[in-house]
C-alpha atoms as a PDB file:
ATOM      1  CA  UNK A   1      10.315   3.831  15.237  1.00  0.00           C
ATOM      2  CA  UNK A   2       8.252   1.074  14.473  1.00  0.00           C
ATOM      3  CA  UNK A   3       9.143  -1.071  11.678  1.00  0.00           C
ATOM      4  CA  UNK A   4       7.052  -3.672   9.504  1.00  0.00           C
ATOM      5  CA  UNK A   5       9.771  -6.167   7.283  1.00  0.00           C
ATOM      6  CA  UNK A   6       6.899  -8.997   6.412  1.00  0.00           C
ATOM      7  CA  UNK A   7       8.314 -12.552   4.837  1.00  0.00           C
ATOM      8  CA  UNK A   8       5.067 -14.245   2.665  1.00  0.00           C
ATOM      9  CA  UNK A   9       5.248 -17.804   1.617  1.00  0.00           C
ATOM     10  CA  UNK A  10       6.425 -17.113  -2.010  1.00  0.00           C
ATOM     11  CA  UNK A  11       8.193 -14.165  -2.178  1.00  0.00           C
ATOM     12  CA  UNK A  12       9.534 -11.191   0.266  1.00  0.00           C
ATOM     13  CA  UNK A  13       7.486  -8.522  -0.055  1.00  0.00           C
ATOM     14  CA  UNK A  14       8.028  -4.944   1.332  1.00  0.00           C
ATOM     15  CA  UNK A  15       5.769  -0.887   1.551  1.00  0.00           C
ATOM     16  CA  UNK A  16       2.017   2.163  -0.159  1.00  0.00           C
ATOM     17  CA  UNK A  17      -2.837   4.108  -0.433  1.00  0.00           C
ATOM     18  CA  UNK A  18      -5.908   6.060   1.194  1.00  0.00           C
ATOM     19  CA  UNK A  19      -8.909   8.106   1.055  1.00  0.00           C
ATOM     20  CA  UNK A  20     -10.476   9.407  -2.191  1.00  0.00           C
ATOM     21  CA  UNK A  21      -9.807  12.061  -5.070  1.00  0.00           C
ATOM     22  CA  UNK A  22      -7.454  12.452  -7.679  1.00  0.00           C
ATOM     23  CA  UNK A  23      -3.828  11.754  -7.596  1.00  0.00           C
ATOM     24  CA  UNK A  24      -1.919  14.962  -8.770  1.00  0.00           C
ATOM     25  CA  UNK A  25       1.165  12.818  -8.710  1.00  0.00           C
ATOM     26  CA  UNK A  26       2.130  11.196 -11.831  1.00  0.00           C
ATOM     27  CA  UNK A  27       3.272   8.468 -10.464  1.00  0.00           C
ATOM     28  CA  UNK A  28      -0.137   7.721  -8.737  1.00  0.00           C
ATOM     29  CA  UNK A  29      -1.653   8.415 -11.937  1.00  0.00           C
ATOM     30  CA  UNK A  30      -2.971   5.317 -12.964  1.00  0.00           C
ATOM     31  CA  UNK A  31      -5.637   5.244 -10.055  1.00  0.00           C
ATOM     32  CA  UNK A  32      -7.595   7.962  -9.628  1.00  0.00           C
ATOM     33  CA  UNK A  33      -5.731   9.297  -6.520  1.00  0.00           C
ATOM     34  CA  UNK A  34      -7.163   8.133  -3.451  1.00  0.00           C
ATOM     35  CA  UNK A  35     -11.247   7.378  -4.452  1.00  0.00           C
ATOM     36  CA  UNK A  36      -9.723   3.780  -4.688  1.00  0.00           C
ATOM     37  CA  UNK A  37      -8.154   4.667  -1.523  1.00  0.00           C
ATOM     38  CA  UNK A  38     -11.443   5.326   0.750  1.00  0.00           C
ATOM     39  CA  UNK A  39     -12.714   2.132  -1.568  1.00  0.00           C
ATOM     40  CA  UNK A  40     -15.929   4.455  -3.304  1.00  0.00           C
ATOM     41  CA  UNK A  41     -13.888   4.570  -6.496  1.00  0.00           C
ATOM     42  CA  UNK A  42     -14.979   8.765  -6.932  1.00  0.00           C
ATOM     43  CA  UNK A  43     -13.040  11.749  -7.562  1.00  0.00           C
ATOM     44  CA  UNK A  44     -12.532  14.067  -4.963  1.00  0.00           C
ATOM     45  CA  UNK A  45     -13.958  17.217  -5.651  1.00  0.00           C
ATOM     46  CA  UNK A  46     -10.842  19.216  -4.128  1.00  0.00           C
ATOM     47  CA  UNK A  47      -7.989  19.531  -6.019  1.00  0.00           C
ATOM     48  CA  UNK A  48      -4.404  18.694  -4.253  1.00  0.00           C
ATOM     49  CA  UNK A  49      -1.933  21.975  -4.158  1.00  0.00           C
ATOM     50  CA  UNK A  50       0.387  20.374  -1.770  1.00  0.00           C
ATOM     51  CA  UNK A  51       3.938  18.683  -2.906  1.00  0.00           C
ATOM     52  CA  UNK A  52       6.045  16.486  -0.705  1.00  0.00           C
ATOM     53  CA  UNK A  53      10.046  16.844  -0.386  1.00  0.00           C
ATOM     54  CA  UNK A  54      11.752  14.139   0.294  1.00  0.00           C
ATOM     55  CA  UNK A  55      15.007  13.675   2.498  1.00  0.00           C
ATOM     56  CA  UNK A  56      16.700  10.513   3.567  1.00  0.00           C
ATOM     57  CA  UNK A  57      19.615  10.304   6.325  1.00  0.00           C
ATOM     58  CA  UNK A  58      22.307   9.354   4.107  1.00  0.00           C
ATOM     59  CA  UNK A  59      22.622  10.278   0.358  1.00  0.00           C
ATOM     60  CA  UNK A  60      23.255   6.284  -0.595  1.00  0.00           C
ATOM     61  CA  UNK A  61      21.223   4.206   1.794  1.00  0.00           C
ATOM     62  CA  UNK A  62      23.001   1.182   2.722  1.00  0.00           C
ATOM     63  CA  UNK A  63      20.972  -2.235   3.184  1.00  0.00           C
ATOM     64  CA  UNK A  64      20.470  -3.505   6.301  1.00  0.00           C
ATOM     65  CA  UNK A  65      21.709  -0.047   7.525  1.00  0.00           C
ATOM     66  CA  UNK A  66      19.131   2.478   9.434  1.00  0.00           C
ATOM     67  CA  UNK A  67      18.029   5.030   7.667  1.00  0.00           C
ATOM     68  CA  UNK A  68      15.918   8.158   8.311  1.00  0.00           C
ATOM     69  CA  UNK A  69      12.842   8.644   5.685  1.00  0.00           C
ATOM     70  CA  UNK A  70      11.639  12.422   5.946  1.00  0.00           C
ATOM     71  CA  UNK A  71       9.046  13.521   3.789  1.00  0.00           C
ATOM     72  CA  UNK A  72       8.059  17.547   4.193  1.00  0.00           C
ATOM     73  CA  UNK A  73       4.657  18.172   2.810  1.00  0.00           C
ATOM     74  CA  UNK A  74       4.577  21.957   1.341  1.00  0.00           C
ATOM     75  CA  UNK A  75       1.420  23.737  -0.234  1.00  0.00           C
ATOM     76  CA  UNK A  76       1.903  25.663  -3.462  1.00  0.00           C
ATOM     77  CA  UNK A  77       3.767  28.355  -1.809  1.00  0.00           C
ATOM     78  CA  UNK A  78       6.157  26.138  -0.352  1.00  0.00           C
ATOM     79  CA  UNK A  79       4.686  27.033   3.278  1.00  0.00           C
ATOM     80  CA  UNK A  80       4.888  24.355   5.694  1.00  0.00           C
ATOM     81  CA  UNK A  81       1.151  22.203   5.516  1.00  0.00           C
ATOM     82  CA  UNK A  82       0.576  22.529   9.452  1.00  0.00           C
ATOM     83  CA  UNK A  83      -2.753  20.548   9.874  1.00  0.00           C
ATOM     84  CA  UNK A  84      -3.247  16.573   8.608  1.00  0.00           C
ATOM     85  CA  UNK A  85      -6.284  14.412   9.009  1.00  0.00           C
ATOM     86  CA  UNK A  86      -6.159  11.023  10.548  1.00  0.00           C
ATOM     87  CA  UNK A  87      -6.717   8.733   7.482  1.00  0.00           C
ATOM     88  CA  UNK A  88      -7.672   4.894   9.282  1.00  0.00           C
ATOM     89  CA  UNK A  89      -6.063   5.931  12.712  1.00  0.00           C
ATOM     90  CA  UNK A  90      -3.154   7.588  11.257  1.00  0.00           C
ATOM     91  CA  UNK A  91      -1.188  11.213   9.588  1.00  0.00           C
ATOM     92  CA  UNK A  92       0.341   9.553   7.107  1.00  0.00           C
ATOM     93  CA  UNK A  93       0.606   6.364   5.336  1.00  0.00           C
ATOM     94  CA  UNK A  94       4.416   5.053   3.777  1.00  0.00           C
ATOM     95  CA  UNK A  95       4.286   2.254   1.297  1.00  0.00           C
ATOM     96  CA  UNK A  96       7.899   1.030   0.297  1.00  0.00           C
ATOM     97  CA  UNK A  97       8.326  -1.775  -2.645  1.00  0.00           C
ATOM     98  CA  UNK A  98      11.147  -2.836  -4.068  1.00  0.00           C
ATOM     99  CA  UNK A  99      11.610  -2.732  -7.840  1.00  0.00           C
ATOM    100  CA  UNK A 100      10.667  -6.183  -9.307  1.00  0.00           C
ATOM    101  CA  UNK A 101       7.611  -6.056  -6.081  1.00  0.00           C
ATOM    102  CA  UNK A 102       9.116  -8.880  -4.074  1.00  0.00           C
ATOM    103  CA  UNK A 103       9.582  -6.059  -0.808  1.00  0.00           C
ATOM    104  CA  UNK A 104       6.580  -4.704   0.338  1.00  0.00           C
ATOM    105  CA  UNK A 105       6.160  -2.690   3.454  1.00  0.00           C
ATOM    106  CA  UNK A 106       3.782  -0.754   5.135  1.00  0.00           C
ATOM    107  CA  UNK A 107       4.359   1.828   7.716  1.00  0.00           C
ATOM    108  CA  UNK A 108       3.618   5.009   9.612  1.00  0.00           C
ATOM    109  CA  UNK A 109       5.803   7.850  10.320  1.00  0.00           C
ATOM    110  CA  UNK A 110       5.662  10.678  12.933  1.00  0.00           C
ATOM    111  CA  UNK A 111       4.603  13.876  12.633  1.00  0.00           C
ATOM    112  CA  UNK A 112       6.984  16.201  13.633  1.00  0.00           C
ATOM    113  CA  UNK A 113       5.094  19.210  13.204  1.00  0.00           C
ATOM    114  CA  UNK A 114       5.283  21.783  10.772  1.00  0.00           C
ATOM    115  CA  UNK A 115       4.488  19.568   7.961  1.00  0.00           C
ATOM    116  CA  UNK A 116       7.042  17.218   8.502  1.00  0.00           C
ATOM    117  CA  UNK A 117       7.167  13.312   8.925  1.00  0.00           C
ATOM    118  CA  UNK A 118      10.208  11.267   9.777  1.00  0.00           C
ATOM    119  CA  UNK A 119      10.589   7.444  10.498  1.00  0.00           C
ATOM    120  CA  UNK A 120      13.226   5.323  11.059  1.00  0.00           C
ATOM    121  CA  UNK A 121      13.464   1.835   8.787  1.00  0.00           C
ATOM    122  CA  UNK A 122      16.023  -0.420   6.871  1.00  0.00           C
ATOM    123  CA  UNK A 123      16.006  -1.504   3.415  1.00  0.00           C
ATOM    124  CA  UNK A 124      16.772  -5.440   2.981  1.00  0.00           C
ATOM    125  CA  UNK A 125      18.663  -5.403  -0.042  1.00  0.00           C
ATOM    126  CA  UNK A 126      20.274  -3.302  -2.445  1.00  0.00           C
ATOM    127  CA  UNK A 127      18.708  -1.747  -5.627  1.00  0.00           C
ATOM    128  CA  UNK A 128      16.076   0.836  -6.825  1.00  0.00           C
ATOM    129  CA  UNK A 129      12.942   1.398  -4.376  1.00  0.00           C
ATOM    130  CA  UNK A 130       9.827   3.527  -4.741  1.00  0.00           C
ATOM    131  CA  UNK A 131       8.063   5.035  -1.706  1.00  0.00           C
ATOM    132  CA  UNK A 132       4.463   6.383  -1.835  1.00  0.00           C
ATOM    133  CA  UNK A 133       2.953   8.652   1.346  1.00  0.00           C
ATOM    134  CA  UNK A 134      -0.864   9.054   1.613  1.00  0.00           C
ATOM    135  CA  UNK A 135      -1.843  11.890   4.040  1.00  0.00           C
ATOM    136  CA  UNK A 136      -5.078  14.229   3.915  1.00  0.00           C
ATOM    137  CA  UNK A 137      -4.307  17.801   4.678  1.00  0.00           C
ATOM    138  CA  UNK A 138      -7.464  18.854   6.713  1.00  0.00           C
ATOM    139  CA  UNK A 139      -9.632  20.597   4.061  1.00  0.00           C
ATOM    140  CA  UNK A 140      -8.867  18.759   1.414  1.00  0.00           C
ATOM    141  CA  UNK A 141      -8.667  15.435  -0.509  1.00  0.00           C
ATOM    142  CA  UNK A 142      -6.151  12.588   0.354  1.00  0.00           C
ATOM    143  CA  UNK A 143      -3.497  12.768  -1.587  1.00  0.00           C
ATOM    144  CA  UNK A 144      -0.335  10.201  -2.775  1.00  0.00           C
ATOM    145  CA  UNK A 145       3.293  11.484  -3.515  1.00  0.00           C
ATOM    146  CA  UNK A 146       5.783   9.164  -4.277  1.00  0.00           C
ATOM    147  CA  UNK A 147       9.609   9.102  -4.777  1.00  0.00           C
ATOM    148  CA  UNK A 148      12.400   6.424  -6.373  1.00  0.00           C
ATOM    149  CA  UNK A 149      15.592   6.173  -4.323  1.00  0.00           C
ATOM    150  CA  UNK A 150      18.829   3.568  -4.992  1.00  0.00           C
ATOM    151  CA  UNK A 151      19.919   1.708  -2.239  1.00  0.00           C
ATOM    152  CA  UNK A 152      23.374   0.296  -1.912  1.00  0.00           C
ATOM    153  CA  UNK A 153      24.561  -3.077  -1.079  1.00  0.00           C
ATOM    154  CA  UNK A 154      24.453  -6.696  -2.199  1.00  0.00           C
ATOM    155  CA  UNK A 155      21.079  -6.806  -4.233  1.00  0.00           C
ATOM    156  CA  UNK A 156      18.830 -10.254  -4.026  1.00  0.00           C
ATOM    157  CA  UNK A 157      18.011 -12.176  -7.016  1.00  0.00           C
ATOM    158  CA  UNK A 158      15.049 -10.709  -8.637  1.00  0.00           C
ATOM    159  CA  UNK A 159      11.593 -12.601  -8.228  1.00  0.00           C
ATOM    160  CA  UNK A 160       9.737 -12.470 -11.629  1.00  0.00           C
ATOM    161  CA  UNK A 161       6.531 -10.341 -11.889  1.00  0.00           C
ATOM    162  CA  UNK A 162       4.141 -13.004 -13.182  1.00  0.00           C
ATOM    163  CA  UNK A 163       0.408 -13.951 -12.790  1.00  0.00           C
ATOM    164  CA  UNK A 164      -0.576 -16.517 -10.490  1.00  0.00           C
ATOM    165  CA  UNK A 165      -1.997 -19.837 -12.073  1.00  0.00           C
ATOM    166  CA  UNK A 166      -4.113 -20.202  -8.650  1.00  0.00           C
ATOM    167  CA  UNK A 167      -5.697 -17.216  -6.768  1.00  0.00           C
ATOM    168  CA  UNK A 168      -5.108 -19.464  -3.424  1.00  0.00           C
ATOM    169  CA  UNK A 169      -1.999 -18.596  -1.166  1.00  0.00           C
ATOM    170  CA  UNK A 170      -1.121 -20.802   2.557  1.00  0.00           C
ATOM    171  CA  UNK A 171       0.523 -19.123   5.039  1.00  0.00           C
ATOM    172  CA  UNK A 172       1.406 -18.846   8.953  1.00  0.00           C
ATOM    173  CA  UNK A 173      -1.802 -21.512   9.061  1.00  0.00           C
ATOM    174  CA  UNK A 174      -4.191 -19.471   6.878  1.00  0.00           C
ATOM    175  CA  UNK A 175      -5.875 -20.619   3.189  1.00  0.00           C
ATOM    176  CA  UNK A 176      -6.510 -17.068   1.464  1.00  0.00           C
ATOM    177  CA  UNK A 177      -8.237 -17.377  -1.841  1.00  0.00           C
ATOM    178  CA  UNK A 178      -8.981 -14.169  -3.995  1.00  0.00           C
ATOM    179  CA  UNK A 179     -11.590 -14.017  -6.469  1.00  0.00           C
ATOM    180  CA  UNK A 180     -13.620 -11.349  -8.681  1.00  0.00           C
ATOM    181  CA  UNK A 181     -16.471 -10.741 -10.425  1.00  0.00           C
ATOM    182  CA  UNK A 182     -14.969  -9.575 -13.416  1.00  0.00           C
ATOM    183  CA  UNK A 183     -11.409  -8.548 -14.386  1.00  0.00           C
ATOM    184  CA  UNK A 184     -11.069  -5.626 -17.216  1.00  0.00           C
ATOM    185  CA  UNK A 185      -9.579  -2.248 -17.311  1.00  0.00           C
ATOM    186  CA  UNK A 186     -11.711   0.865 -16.113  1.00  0.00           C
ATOM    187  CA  UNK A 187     -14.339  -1.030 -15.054  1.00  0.00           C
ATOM    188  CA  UNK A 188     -15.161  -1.333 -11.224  1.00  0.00           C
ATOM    189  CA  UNK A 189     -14.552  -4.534  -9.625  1.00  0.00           C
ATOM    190  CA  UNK A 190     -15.413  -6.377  -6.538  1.00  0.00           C
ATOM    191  CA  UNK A 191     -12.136  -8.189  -4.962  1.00  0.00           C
ATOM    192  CA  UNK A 192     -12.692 -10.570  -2.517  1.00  0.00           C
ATOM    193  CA  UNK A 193     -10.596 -12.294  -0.337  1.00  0.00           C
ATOM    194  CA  UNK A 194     -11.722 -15.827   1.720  1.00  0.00           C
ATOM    195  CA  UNK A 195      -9.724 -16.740   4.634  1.00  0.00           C
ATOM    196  CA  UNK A 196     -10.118 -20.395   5.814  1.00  0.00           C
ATOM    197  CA  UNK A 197      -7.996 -22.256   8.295  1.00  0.00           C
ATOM    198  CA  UNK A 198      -5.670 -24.175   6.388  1.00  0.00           C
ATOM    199  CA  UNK A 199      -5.789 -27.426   8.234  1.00  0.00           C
ATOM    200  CA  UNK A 200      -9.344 -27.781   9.079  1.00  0.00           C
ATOM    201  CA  UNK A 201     -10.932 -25.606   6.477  1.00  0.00           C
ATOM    202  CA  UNK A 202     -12.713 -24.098   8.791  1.00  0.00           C
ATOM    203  CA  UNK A 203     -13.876 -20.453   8.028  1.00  0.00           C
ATOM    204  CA  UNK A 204     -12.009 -17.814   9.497  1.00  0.00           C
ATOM    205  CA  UNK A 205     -14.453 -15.158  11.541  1.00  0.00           C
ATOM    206  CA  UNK A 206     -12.216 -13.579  13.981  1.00  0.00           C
ATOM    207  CA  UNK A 207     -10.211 -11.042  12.231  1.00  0.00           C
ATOM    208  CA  UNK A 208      -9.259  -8.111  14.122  1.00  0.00           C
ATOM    209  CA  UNK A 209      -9.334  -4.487  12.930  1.00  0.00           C
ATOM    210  CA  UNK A 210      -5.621  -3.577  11.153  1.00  0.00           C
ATOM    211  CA  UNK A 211      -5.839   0.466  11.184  1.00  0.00           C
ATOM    212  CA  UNK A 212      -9.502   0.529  12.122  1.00  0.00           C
ATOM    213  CA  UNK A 213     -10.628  -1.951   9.179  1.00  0.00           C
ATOM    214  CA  UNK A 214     -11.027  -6.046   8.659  1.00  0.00           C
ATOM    215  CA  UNK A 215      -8.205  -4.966   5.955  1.00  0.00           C
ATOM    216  CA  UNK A 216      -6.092  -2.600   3.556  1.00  0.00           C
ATOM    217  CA  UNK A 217      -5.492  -3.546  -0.192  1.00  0.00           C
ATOM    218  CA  UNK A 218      -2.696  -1.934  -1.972  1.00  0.00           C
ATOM    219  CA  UNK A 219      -2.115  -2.753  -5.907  1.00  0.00           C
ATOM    220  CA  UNK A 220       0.880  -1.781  -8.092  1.00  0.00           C
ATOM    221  CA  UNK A 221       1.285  -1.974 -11.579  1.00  0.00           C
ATOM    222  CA  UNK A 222       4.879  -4.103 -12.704  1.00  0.00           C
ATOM    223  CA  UNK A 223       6.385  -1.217 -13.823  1.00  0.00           C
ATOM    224  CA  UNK A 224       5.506   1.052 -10.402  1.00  0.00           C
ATOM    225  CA  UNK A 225       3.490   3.968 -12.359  1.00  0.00           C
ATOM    226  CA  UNK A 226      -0.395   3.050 -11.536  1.00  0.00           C
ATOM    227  CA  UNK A 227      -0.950   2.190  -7.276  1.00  0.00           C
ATOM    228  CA  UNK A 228      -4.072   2.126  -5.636  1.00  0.00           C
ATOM    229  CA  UNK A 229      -4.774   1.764  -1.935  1.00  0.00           C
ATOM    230  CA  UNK A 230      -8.200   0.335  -1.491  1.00  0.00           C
ATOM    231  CA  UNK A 231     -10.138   0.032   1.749  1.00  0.00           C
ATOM    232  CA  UNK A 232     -13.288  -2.835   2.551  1.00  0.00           C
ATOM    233  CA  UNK A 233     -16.730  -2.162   1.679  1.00  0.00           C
ATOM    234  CA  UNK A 234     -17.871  -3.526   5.150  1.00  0.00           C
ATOM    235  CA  UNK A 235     -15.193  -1.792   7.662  1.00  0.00           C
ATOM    236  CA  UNK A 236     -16.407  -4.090  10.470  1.00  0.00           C
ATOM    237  CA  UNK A 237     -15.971  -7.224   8.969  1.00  0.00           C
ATOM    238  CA  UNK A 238     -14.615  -9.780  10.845  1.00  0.00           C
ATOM    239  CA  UNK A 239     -14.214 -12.761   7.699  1.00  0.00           C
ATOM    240  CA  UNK A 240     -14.320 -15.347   6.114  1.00  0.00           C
ATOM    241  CA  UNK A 241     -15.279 -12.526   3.708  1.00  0.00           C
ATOM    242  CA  UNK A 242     -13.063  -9.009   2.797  1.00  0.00           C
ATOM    243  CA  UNK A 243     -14.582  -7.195   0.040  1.00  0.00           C
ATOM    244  CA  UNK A 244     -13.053  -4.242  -1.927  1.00  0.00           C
ATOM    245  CA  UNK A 245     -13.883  -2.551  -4.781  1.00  0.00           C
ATOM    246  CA  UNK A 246     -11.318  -0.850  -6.931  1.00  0.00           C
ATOM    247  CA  UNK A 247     -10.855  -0.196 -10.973  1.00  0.00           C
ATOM    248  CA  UNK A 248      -7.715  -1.110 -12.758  1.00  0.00           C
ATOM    249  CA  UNK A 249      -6.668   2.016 -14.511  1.00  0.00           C
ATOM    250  CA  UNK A 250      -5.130   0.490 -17.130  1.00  0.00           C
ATOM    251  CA  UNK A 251      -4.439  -2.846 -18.569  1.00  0.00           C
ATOM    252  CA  UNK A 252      -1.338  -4.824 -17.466  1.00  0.00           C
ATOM    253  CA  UNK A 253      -0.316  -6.866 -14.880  1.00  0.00           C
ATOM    254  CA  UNK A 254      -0.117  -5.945 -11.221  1.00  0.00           C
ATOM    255  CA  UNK A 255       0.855  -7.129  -7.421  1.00  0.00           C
ATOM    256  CA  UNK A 256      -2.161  -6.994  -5.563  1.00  0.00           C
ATOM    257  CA  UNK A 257      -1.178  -7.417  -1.218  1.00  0.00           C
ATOM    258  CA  UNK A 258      -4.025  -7.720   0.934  1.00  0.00           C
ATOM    259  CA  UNK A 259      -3.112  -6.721   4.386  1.00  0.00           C
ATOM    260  CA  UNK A 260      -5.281  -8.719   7.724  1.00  0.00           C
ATOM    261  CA  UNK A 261      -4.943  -9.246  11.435  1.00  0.00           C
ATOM    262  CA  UNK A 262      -5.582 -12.114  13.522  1.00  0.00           C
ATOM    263  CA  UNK A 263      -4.625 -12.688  17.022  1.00  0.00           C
ATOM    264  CA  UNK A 264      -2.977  -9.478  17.106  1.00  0.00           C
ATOM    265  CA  UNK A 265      -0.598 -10.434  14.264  1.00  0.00           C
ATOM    266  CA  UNK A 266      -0.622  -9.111  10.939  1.00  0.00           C
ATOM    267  CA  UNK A 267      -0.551 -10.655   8.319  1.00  0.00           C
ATOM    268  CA  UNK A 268       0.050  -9.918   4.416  1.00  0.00           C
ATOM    269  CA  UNK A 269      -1.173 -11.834   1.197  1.00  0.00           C
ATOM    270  CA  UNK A 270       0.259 -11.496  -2.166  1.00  0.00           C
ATOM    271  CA  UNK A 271      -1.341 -12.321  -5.449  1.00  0.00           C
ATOM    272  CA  UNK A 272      -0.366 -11.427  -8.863  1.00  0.00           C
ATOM    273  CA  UNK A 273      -3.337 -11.052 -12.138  1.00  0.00           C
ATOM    274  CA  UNK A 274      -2.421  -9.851 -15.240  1.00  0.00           C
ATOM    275  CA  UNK A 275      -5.740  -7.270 -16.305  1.00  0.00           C
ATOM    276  CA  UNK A 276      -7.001  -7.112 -19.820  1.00  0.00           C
END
C-alpha cells in the first residue's frame, strides 16, 4: 500500500481531518468535528451513529516492522456501514502522529468492502501513537474516530512541543511563512500560508492540487485531545497564497502542518503557536 514517511527541516513529523459537523469522538472534541474539516467552520446538521473498531496485524507493533492498520466502521447496531463518500478524492482519511508531534503522516487506506479499511505502513520509532480516520458515510456528516496504540522498539529522543519564535520555515528550496489575522480561542481565524522560492524570493504560483485542493491543514493540540483538519477557502489556488479558516477550540498550544504539492512532490510544513 502506499506509504507517506515525510522528513521536514526541523523535526520528523508523521499522520490526521475532513468535511464538516460535529465530532462525536471525544478525542476530536476540541474541533467541532469536521466543519473545520470542509474549512466553513459549521456544525453539521446530522448527527454521527457510526463507531470505528480498530485492529492492527500484530498486538505490539514493532518499529520499522510492517504492520496492517484495519479500521471497521459499524453504525449503532454494529452492522457493517456499506456505503462511504469520497471526501477530496478519497473513502477515508488516516492521520498518524507520534506522541510529542515530531511524526506526522498522512495516508489513505482501502476499502475493502463491508465497512472495512486496511493499509499497510511502518511506524519509525517506538512509543505511544494516536491515529485519527475521517470518512463520510453517504447520508451523513464526516466524521473523525481516533485510537492510541504503543509501539515497540528503540524510541527517538523526544522533540519539545514549543512555539515557534518565527512563523517562517525553508525547506526542499521553498520559504513558507504563516501568518493570521488574529490568534484567540473560539474565534474564527484566517491562516495563511506564503510560499516563495527560497533563493530568489520569487513567488511561488505553480502549486499543484494535493487531493483535489492547493492544500490540507491539519492542527493538534500538545496533548492529542483537540484536531482539526481544515481545507482552503479558494480550492483552486495555485499560490503564493493558501488560505484557511479554522477556530481553535480551546486555548493552548498546538502543531499546525500544512500539507502542498509542487512538481508532483509533496510537501509538508510544520509550525508550532501557542493560542490564548
Amino acid at each position: 500500500m502506499k506509504r507517506h514517511w515525510t522528513a521536514i527541516a526541523l523535526a520528523l513529523s508523521l499522520v490526521f481531518v475532513s468535511a464538516c459537523g460535529k465530532a462525536a469522538d471525544p478525542a476530536a472534541a476540541g474541533h467541532d468535528g469536521h466543519g473545520q474539516h470542509a474549512g466553513d467552520g459549521k456544525e453539521a446538521a446530522v448527527p454521527d451513529s457510526t463507531k470505528a473498531v480498530w485492529k492492527l496485524s500484530a498486538a505490539k507493533p514493532q518499529a520499522g516492522a510492517n504492520t496492517t492498520v484495519s479500521v471497521q466502521i459499524q453504525d449503532a447496531q454494529g452492522k457493517p456501514v456499506e456505503k462511504f463518500d469520497l471526501n477530496h478524492e478519497k473513502m477515508m482519511h488516516l492521520i498518524i502522529v507520534s506522541q510529542d508531534l515530531s511524526v506526522f503522516d498522512h495516508i489513505h487506506p482501502v476499502y475493502k468492502g463491508g465497512g472495512l479499511f486496511e493499509i499497510d505502513t511502518r511506524f519509525p520509532s517506538g512509543g505511544e501513537y494516536k491515529l485519527f480516520a475521517d470518512y463520510v458515510p453517504t447520508g451523513g456528516a464526516a466524521v473523525t474516530k481516533s485510537e492510541r496504540i504503543a509501539v515497540d522498539g528503540p524510541k527517538a529522543a523526544p522533540v519539545p512541543i514549543a512555539a515557534d519564535a518565527k512563523l517562517t520555515k525553508t525547506l526542499e528550496g521553498k520559504e513558507v511563512t504563516l501568518s493570521y489575522d488574529h490568534l484567540m480561542a473560539n474565534m474564527e481565524i484566517k491562516l495563511n500560508f506564503h510560499l516563495v522560492d527560497a533563493k530568489t524570493k520569487k513567488p511561488i504560483t505553480d502549486l499543484q492540487p494535493y487531493l483535489g485542493a492547493v492544500g490540507h491543514v491539519v492542527i493538534l493540540s500538545a496533548d492529542g485531545e483537540r484536531y482539526l483538519h481544515v481545507h482552503p477557502t479558494d480550492e483552486k489556488a495555485k499560490g503564493p497564497d493558501a488560505s484557511f479558516m479554522t477556530t481553535f477550540p480551546a486555548a493552548g498550544t498546538y502543531k499546525i502542518w500544512g500539507q502542498f504539492q509542487q512538481n508532483g512532490q509533496t510537501f509538508i510544513v510544520p509550525f508550532v503557536v501557542n493560542v490564548p
